[in-house]
Protein backbone atom coordinates (compact mmCIF):
# COMPACT_ATOMS: atom_id res chain seq x y z
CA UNK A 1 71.87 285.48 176.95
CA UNK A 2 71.45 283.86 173.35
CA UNK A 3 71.44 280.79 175.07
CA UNK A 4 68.61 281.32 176.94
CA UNK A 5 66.82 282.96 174.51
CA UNK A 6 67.03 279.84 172.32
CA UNK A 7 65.96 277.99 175.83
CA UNK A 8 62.37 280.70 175.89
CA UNK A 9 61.88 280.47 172.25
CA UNK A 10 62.09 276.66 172.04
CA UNK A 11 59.95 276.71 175.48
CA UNK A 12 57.18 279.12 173.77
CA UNK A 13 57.33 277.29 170.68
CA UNK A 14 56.31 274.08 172.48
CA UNK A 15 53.71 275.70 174.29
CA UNK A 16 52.36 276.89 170.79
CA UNK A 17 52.89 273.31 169.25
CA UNK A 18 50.49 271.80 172.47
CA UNK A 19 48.29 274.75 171.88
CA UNK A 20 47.92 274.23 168.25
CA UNK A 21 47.53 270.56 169.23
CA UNK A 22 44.85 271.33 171.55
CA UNK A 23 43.01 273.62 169.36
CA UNK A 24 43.12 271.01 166.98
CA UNK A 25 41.31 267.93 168.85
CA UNK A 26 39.02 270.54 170.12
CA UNK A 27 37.78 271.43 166.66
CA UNK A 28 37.62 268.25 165.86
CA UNK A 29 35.34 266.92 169.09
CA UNK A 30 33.51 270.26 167.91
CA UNK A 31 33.30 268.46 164.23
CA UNK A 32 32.25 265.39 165.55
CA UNK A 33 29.93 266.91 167.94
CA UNK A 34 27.99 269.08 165.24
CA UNK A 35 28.01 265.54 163.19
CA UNK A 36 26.45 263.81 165.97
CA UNK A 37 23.73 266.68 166.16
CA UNK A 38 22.96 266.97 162.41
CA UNK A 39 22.48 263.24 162.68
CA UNK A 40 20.51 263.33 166.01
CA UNK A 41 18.18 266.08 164.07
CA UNK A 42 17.48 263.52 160.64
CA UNK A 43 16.46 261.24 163.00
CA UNK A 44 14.06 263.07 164.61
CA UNK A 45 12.67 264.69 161.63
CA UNK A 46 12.78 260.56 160.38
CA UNK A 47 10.62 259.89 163.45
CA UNK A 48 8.11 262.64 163.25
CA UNK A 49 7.75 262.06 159.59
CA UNK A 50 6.66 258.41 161.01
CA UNK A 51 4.46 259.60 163.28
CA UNK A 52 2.91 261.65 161.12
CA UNK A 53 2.28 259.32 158.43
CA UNK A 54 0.83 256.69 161.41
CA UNK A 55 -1.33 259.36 163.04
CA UNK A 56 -2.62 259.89 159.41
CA UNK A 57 -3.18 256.22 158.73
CA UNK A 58 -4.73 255.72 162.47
CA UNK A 59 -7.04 258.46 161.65
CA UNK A 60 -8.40 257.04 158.25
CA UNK A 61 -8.46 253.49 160.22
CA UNK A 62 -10.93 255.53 162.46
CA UNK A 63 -12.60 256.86 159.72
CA UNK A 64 -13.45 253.64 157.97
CA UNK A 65 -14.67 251.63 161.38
CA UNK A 66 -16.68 254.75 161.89
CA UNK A 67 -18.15 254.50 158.06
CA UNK A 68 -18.58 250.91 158.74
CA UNK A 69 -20.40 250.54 162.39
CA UNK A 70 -22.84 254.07 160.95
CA UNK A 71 -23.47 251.56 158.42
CA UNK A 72 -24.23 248.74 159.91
CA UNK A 73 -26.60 250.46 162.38
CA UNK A 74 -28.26 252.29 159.44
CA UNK A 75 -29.11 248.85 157.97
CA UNK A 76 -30.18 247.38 161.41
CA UNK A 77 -32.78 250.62 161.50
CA UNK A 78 -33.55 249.81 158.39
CA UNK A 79 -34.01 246.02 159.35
CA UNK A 80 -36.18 247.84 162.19
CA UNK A 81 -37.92 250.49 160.38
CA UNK A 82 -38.80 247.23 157.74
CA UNK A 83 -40.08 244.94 160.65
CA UNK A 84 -42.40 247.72 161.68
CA UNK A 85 -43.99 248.76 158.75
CA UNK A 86 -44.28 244.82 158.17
CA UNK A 87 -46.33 244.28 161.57
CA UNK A 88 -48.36 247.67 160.64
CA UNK A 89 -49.26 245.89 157.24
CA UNK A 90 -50.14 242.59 159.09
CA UNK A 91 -52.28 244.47 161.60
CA UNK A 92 -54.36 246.81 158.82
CA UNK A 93 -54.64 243.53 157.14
CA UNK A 94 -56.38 242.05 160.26
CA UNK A 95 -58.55 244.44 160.85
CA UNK A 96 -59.76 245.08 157.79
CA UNK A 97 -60.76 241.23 157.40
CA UNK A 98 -62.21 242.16 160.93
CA UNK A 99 -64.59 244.86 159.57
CA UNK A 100 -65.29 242.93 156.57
CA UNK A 101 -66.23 239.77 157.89
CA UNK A 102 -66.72 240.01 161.57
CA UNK A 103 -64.04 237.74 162.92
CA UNK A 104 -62.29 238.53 166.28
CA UNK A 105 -58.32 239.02 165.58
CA UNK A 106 -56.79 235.99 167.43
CA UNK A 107 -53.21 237.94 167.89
CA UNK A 108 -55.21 240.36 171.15
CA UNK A 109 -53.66 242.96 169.70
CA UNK A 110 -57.01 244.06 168.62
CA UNK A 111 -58.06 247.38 170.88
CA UNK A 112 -61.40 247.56 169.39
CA UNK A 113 -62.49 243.86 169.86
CA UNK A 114 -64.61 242.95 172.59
CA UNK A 115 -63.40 240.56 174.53
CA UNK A 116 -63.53 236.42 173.66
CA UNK A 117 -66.70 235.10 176.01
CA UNK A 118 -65.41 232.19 178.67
């Protein structure tokens, strides 16, 4: 009867050795596991930081072409609005040599002016 008690204990206590042991590399996978994740996570929070600070550089890119073609079509009005007045200038000029001295402007863009005889 001893005997075979020593037999069951030594029998249980190997079972609770390969338990143990089994407990063991699961905690460990577990370990390694929640390393894997925490790492996994600073990654990610590495990659949206990224994407963050390139959305926020692609959106003052956008900004600055946008400040620069707003620009450069204000100064082509301009360029317009200047070419305008110029001709308006050129043709008040005209006619008013027209009324002063009688002479026929030459450009036809004279509404008033009779037309040139054939």
């Amino acid at each position: 009867l001893v005997a075979s008690i020593d037999v069951a204990l030594m029998v249980d206590g190997d079972d609770v050795r390969a338990e143990n042991e089994r407990l063991r590399a699961a905690a460990e996978d577990a370990h390694a596991d929640a390393e894997d994740a925490r790492a996994a996570e600073r990654r990610l929070r590495e990659d949206l930081a990224e994407a963050d600070r390139r959305r926020k550089d692609d959106v003052a890119a956008a900004e600055r072409e946008s400040a620069a073609a707003i620009g450069g079509m204000a100064a082509k009005l301009r360029e317009s609005d200047d070419a305008a007045e110029a001709l308006r200038r050129e043709r008040d000029e005209l006619k008013r040599r027209r009324d002063s001295d009688g002479t026929v402007d030459l450009c036809g863009d004279d509404d008033d002016a009779p037309p040139p005889p054939r």
